[in-house]
C-alpha atoms as a PDB file:
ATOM      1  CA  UNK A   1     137.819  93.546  99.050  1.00  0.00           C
ATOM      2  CA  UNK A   2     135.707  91.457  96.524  1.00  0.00           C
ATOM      3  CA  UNK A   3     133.943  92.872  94.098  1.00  0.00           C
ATOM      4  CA  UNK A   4     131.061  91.889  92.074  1.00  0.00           C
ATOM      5  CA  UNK A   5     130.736  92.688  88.446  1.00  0.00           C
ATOM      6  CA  UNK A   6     126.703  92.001  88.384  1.00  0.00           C
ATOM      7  CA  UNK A   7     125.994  94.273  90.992  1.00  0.00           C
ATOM      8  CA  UNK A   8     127.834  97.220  88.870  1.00  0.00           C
ATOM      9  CA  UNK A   9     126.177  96.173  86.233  1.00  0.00           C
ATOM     10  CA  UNK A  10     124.537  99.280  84.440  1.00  0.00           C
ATOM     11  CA  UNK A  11     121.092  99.544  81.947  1.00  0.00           C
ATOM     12  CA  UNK A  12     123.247 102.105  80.153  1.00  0.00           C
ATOM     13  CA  UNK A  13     125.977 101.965  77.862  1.00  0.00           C
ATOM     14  CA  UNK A  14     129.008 104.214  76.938  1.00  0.00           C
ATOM     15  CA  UNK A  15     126.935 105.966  74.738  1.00  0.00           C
ATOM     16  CA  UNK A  16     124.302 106.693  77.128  1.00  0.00           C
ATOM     17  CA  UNK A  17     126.795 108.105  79.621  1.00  0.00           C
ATOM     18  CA  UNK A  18     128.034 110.733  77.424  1.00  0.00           C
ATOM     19  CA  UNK A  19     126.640 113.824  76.537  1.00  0.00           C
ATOM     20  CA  UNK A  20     124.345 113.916  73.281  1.00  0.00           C
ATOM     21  CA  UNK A  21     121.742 114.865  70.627  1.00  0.00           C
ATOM     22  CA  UNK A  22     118.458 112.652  70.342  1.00  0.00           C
ATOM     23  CA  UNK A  23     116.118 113.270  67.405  1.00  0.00           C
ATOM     24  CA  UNK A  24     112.444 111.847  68.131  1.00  0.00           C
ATOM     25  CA  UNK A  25     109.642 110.868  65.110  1.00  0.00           C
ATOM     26  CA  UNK A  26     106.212 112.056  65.311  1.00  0.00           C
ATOM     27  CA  UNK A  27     103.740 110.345  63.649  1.00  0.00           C
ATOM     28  CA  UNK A  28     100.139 110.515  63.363  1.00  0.00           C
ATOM     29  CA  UNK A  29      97.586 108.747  61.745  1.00  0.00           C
ATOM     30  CA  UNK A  30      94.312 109.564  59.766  1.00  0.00           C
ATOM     31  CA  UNK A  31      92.526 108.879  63.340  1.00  0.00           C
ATOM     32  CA  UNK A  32      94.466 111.241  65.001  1.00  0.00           C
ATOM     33  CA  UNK A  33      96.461 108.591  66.943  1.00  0.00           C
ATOM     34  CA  UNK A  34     100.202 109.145  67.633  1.00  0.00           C
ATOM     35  CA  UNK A  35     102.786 106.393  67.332  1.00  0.00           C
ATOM     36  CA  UNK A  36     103.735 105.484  70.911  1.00  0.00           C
ATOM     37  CA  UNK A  37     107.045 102.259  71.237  1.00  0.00           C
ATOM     38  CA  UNK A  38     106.758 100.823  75.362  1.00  0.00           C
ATOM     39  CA  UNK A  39     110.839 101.552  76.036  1.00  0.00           C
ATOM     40  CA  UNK A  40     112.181  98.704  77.727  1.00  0.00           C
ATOM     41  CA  UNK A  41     115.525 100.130  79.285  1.00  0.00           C
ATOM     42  CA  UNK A  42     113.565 103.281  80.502  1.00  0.00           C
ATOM     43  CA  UNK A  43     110.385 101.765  81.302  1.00  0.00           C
ATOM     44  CA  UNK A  44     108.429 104.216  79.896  1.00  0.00           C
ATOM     45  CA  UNK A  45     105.779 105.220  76.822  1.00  0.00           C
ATOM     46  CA  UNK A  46     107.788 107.385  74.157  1.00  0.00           C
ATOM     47  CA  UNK A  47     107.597 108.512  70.601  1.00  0.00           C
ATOM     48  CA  UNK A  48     109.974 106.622  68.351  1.00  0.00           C
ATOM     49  CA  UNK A  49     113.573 108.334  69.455  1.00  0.00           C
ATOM     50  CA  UNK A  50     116.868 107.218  69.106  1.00  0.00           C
ATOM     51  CA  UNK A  51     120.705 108.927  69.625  1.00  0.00           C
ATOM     52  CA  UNK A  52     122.086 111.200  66.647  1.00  0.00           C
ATOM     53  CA  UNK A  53     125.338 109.691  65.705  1.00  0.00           C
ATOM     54  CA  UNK A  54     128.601 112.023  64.859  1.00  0.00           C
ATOM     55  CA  UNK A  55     128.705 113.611  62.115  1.00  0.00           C
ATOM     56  CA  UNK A  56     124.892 113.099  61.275  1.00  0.00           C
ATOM     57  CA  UNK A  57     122.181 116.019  61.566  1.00  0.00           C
ATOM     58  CA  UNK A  58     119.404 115.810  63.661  1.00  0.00           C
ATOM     59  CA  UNK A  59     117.066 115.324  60.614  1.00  0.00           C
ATOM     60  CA  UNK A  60     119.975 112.453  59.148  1.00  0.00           C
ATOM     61  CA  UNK A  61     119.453 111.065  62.930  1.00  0.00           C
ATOM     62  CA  UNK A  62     116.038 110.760  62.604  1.00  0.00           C
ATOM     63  CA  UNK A  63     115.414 108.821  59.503  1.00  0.00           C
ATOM     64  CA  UNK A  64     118.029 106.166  60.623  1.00  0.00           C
ATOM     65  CA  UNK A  65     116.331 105.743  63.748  1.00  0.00           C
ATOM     66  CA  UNK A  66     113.101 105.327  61.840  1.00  0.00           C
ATOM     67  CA  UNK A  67     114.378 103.115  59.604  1.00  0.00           C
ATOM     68  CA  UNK A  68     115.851 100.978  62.284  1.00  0.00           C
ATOM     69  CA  UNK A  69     113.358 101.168  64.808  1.00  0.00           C
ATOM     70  CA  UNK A  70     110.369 100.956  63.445  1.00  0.00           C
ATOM     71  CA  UNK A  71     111.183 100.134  59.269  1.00  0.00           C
ATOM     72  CA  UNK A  72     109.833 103.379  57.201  1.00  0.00           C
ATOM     73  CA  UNK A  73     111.774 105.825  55.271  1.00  0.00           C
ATOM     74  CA  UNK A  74     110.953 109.137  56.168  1.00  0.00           C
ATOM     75  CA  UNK A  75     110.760 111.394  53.122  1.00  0.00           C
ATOM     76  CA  UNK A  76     109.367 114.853  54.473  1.00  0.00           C
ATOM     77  CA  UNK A  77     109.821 115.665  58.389  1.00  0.00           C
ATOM     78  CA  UNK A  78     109.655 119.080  59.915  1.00  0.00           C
ATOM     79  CA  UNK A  79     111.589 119.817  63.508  1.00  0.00           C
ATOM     80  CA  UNK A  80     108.829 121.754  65.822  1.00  0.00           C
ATOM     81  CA  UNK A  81     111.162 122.078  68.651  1.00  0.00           C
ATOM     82  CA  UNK A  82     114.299 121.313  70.302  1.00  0.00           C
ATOM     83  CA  UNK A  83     115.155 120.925  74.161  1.00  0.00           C
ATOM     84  CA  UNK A  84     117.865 120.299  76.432  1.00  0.00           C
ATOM     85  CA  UNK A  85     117.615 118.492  79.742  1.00  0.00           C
ATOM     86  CA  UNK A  86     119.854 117.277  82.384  1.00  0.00           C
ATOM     87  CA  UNK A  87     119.081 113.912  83.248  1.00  0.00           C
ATOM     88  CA  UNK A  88     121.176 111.659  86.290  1.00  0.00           C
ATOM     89  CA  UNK A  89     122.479 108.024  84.150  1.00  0.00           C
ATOM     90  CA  UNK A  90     124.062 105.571  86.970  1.00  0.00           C
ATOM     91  CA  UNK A  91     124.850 108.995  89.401  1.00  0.00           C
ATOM     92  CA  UNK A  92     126.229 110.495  86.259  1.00  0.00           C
ATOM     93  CA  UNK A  93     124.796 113.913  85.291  1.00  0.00           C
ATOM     94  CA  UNK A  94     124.024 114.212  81.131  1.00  0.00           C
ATOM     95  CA  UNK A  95     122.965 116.575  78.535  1.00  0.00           C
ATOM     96  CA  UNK A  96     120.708 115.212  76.049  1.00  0.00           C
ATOM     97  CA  UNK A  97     119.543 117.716  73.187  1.00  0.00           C
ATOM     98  CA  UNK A  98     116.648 116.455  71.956  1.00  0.00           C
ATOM     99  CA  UNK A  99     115.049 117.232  68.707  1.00  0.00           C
ATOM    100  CA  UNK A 100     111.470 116.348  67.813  1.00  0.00           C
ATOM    101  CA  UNK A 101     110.276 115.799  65.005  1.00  0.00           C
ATOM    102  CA  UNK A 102     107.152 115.762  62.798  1.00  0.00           C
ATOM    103  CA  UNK A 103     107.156 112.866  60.128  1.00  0.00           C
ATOM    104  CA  UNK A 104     105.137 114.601  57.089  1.00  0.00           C
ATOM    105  CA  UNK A 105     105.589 111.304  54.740  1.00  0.00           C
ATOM    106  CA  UNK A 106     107.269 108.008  54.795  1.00  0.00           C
ATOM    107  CA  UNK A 107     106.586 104.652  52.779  1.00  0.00           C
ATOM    108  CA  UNK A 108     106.952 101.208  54.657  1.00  0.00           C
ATOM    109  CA  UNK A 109     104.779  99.724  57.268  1.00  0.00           C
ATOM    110  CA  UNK A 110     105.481 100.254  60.614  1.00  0.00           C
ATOM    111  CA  UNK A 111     106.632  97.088  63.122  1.00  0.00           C
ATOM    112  CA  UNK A 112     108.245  96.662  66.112  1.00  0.00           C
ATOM    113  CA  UNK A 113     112.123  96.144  64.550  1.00  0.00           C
ATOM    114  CA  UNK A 114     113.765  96.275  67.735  1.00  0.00           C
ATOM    115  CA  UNK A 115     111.522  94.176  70.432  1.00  0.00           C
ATOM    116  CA  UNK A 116     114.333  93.847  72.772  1.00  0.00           C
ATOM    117  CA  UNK A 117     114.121  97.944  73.427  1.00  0.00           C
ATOM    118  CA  UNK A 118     110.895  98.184  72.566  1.00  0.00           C
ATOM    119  CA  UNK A 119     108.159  95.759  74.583  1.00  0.00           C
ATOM    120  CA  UNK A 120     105.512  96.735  71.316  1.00  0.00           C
ATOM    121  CA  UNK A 121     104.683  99.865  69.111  1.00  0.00           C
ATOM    122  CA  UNK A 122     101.442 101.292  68.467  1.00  0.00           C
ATOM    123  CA  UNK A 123      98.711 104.197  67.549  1.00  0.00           C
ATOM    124  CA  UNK A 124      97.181 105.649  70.935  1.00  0.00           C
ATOM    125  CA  UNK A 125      95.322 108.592  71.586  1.00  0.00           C
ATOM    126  CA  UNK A 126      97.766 111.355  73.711  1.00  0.00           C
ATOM    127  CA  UNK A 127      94.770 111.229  76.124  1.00  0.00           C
ATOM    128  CA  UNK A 128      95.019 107.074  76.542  1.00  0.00           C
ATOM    129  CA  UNK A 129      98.774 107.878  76.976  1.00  0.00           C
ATOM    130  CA  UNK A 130      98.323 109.921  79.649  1.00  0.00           C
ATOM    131  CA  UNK A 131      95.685 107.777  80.840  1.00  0.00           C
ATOM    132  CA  UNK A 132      97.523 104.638  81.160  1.00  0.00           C
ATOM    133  CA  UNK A 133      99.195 105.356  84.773  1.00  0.00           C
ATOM    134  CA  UNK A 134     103.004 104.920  82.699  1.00  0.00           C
ATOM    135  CA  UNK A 135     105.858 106.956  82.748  1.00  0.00           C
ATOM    136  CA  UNK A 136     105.973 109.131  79.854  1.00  0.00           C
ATOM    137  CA  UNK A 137     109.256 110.342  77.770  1.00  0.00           C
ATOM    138  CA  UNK A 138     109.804 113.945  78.461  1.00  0.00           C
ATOM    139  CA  UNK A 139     109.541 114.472  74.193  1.00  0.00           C
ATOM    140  CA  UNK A 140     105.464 113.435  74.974  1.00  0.00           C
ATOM    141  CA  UNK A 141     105.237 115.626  77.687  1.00  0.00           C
ATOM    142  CA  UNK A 142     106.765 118.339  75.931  1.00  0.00           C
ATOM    143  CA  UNK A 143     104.815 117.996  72.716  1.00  0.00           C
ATOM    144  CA  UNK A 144     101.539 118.219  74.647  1.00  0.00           C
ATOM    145  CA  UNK A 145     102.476 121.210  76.956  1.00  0.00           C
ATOM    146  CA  UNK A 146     102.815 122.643  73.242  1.00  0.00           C
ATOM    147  CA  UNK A 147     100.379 121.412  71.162  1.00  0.00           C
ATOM    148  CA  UNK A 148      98.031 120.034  73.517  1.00  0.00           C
ATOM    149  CA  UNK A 149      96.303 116.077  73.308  1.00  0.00           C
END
C-alpha cells in the first residue's frame, strides 16, 4: 500500500509530542490591558507562553520565551500558579505543566518576534478576550477563574 507523507503530516513537532513544562508571561499595562499573541498552530488567543527547555527553571523558561517571542527582558516575575493538564497531540495523550507567570518589570518594547506562530500581539481587555468568539489558551481561562477579568 502507498502511502502519503502530506496526509501524515502533523502541526506538532517532537517536542510537542512529549511530555513537558510550559512557563506563560503575564503582562499588564497602566490601562489594565493584558498582553494577548493570536497562536497560529493552535488557533487560539493566549498569553505569551512558550516550552521550558531541560535543564532550565520555569522562571529561566520564561524570560527566554519573552525574550524570543515578544523582545523584553524580564527582570522581576512572580509565579501565581501552576497546572497540569492532559491534552490529546495527533491521538497522542500529553502532560503539559504549565507555569504562569506575572511579569513585575522588563525593559524593551514589545513586537511580534515570531509572526509565523504568532498572527499579531497586543493589549486587550480579558473581557474583549472573552468577547471575541476565539478559542482561548487554558493559562487565560485559568487566570480569570482566579483572578477574575
Amino acid at each position: 500500500m502507498e502511502q502519503y507523507s502530506f496526509l501524515m503530516e502533523s502541526r506538532f513537532n517532537e517536542e510537542d509530542l512529549r511530555n513537558h513544562e510550559t512557563s506563560a508571561g503575564v503582562i499588564i499595562n497602566d490601562n489594565g490591558e493584558y498582553c494577548i499573541q493570536d497562536h497560529v498552530k493552535h488557533d487560539m488567543l493566549t498569553f505569551p507562553i512558550g516550552k521550558v527547555k531541560p535543564p532550565e527553571t520555569p522562571l529561566e523558561g520564561l524570560k527566554t520565551e519573552m525574550k524570543e517571542e515578544l523582545g523584553i527582558t524580564v527582570q522581576k516575575a512572580k509565579e501565581l500558579f501552576n497546572y497540569k493538564r492532559v491534552y490529546d497531540f495527533d491521538g497522542k495523550k500529553i502532560v503539559i505543566n504549565t507555569h504562569v507567570f506575572l511579569i513585575e518589570k522588563y525593559t524593551g518594547t514589545i513586537k511580534n518576534k515570531e509572526p509565523k506562530k504568532h498572527r499579531w500581539v497586543r493589549f486587550m481587555t480579558l473581557d474583549n478576550v472573552v468577547k471575541s468568539k476565539r478559542r482561548i489558551a487554558d493559562c487565560v481561562l485559568e487566570y480569570i477563574k482566579r483572578y477574575g477579568k
